[in-house]
Protein backbone atom coordinates (compact mmCIF):
# COMPACT_ATOMS: atom_id res chain seq x y z
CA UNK A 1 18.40 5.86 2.28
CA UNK A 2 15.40 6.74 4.13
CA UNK A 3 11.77 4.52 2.79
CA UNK A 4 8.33 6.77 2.36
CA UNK A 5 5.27 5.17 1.69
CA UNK A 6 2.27 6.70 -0.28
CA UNK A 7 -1.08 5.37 -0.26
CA UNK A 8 -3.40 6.28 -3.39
CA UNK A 9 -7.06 5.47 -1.98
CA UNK A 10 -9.42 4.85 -4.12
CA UNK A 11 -13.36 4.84 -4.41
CA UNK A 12 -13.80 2.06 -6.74
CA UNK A 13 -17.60 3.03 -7.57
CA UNK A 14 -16.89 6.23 -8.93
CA UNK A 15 -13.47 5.91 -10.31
CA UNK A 16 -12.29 8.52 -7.91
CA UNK A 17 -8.82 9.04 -5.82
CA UNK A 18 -8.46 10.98 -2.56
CA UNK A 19 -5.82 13.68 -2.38
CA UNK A 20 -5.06 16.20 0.13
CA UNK A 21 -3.67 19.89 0.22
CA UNK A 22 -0.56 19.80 2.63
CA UNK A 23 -0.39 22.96 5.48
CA UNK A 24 1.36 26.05 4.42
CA UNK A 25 3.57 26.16 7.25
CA UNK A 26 4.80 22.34 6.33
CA UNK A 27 8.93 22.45 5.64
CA UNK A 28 8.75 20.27 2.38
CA UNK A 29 6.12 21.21 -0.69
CA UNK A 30 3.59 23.47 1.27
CA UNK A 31 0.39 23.84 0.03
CA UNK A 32 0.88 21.67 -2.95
CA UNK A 33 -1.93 18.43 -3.92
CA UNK A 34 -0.61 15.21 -3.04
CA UNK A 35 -2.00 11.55 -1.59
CA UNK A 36 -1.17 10.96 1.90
CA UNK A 37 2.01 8.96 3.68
CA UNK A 38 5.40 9.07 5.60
CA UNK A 39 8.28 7.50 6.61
CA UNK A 40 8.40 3.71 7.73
CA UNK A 41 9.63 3.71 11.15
CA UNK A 42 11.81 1.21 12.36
CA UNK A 43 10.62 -2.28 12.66
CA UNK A 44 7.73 -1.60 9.74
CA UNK A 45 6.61 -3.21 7.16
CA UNK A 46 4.29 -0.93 4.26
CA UNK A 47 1.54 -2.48 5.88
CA UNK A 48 1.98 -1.30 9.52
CA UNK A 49 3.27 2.36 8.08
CA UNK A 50 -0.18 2.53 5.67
CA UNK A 51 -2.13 1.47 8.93
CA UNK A 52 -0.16 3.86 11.50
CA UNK A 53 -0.56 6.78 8.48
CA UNK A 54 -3.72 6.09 7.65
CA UNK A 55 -5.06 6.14 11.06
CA UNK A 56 -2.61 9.51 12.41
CA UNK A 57 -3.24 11.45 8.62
CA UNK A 58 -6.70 11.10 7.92
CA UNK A 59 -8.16 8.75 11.21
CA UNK A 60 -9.02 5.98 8.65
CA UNK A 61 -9.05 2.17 9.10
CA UNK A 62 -7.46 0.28 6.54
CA UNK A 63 -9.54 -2.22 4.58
CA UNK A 64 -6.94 -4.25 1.91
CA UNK A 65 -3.08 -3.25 0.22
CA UNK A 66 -4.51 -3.96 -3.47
CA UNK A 67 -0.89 -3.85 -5.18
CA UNK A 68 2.54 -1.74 -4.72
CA UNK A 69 1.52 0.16 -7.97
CA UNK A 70 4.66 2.65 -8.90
CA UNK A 71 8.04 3.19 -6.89
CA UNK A 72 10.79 6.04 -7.11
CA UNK A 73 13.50 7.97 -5.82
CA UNK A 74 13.86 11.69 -4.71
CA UNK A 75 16.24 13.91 -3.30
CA UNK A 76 15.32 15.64 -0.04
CA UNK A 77 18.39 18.25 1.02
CA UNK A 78 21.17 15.52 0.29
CA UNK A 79 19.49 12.53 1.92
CA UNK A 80 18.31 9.89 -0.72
CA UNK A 81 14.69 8.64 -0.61
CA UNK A 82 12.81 5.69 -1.93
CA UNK A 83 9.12 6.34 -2.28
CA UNK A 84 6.85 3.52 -2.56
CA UNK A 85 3.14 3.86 -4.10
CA UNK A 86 0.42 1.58 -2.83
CA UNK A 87 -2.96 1.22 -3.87
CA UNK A 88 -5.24 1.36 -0.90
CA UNK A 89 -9.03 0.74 0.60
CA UNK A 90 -9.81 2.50 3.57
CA UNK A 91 -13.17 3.11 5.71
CA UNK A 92 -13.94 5.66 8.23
CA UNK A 93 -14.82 9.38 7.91
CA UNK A 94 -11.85 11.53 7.20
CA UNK A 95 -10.40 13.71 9.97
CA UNK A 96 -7.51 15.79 9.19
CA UNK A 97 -4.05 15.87 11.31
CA UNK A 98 -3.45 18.95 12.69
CA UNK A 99 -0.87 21.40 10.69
CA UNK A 100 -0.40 18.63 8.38
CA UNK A 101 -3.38 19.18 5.90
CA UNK A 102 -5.71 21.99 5.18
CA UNK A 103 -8.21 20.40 2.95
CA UNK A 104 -9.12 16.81 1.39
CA UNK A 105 -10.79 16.03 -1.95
CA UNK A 106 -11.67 13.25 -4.11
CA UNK A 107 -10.61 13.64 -7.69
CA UNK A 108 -11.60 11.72 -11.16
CA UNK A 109 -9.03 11.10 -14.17
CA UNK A 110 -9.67 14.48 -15.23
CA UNK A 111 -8.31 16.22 -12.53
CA UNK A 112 -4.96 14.13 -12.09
CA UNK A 113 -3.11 17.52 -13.50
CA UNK A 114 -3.58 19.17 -9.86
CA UNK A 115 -0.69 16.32 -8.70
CA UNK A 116 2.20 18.31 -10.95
CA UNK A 117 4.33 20.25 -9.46
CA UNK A 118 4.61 22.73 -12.74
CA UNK A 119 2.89 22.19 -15.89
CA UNK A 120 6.29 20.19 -16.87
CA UNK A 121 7.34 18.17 -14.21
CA UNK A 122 5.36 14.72 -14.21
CA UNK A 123 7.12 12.99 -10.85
CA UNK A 124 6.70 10.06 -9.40
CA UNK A 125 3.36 10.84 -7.42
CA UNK A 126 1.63 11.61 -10.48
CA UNK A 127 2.71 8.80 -12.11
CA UNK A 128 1.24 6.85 -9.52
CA UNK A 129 -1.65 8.64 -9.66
CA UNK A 130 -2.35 7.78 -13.77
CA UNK A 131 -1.86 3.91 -12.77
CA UNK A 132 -4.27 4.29 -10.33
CA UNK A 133 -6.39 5.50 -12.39
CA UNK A 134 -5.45 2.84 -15.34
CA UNK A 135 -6.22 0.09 -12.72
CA UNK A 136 -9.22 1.53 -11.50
CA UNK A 137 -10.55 1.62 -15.59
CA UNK A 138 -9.78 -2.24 -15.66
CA UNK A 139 -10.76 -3.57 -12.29
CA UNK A 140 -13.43 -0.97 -10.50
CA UNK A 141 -16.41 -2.91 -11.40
CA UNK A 142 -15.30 -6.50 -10.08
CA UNK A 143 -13.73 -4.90 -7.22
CA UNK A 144 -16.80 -2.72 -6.26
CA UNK A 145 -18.88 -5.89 -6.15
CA UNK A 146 -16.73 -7.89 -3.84
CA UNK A 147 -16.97 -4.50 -1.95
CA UNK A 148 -20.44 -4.45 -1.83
CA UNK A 149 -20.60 -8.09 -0.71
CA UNK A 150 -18.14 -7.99 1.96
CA UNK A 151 -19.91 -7.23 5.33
CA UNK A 152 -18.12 -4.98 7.99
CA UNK A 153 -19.23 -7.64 11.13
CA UNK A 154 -16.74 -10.60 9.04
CA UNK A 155 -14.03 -8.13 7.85
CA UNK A 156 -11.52 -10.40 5.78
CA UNK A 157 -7.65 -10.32 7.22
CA UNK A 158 -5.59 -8.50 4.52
CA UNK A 159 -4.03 -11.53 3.21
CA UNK A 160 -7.79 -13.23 3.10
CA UNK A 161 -9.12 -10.03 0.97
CA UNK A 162 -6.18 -10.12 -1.75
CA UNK A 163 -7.05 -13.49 -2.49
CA UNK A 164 -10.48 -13.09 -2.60
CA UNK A 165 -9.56 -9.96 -5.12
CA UNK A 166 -7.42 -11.82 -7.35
CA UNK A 167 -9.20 -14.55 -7.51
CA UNK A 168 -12.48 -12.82 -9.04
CA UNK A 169 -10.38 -10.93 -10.90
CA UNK A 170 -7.71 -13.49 -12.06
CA UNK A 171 -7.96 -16.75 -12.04
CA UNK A 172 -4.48 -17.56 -13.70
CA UNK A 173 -2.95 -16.28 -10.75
CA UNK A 174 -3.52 -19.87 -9.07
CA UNK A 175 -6.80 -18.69 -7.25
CA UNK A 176 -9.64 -20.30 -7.80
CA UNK A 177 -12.28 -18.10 -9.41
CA UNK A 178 -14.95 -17.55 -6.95
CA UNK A 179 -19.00 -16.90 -8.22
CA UNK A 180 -21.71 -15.57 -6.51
CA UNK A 181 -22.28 -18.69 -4.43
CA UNK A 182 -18.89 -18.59 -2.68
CA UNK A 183 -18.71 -14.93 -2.32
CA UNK A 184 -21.66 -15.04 -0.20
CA UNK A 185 -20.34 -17.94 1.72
CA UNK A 186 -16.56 -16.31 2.16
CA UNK A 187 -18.32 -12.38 3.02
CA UNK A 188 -21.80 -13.19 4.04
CA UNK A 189 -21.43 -16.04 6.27
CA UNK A 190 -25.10 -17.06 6.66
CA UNK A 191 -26.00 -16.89 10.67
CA UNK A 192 -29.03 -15.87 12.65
CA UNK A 193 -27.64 -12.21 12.68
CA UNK A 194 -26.52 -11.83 9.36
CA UNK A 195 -28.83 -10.62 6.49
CA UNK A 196 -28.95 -12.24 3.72
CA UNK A 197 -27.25 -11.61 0.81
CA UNK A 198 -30.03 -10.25 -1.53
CA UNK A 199 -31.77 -8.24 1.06
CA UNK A 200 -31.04 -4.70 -0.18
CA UNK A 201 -30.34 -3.48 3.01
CA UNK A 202 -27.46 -5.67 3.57
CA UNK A 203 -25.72 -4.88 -0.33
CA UNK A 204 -24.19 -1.49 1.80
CA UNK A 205 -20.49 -0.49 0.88
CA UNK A 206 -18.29 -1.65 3.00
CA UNK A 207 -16.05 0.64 1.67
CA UNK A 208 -14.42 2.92 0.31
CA UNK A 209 -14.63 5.65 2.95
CA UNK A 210 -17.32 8.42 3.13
CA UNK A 211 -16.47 11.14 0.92
């Protein structure tokens, strides 16, 4: 059975998912709405395909896997594939792969319907999509502040920003709860070339991405 990955990245701000419109010319679904991703290669992990995708799709850097969010199987010509959905923050400004993509947008929770195949058929990427957008509705704010707090020059290891996630956001998961105080000290790291933490110039995004 081959293994796909999808990536659903998010701006947490805005409450707002990036999609893009796949080439005409592509063998599977052309022209049809749908997140980015591929196959793992041999020897990955999701986290080394999202990077490797991320950077060849859309020549983005990944910031933090927030959570496998959805995961199903389709058929493609006989062979049996198992698609996993990830929820994603990335940085960088997005450039296209060649004859892969034709466009890029960013969508709200209104425009999820674009994602069907037919009015009918709900499939697995847009149900991925709605939990995205049910996860964004509960978590967006606390997650856009660590955002704003974490600072590009000290970027957190992956493992290092999950905990610092779930640990604002939920403290029963064995995480300390972290306030303002330690935020600053995790993301800020006071030192002669780093701002301080209520100089407005410093509260940039770190992510998501530029739209």
């Amino acid at each position: 059975m081959d293994r796909v990955v999808t990536f659903y990245i998010i701006d947490p701000e805005n409450k707002r998912l990036l999609i893009q419109k796949r080439s005409p010319t592509r063998r599977l679904f052309p022209n049809r709405w749908e997140v980015p991703g591929g196959h793992m290669e041999a020897g990955e992990n999701p986290e080394t395909c999202i990077k490797r995708e991320l950077k060849e799709e859309l020549s983005l850097s990944l910031v933090g896997i927030i959570d496998k969010i959805h995961e199903f199987d389709w058929d493609d010509a006989g062979t049996k594939v198992h698609n996993e959905a990830y929820l994603v923050l990335a940085e960088g400004q997005v450039i296209l792969e060649k004859d892969k993509a034709t466009e890029c947008m960013w969508i709200d929770k209104s425009q999820i319907g674009i994602l069907l195949a037919t009015g009918k058929d709900t499939g697995g990427p847009y149900e991925a999509a709605k939990k995205a957008f049910e996860w964004m509705d509960i978590n967006a704010k606390q997650l856009t502040t660590i955002c704003i707090r974490a600072d590009a020059k000290y970027r957190l290891k992956n493992y290092i920003f999950r905990a610092l996630l779930w640990g604002a956001l939920d403290p029963q998961q064995g995480v300390i709860a972290l306030d303002n105080e330690t935020l600053n000290q995790l993301c800020c790291r006071s030192s002669p070339t780093s701002p301080s933490a209520n100089d407005k110039k410093h509260k940039k995004k770190c992510c998501p991405l530029i739209p």
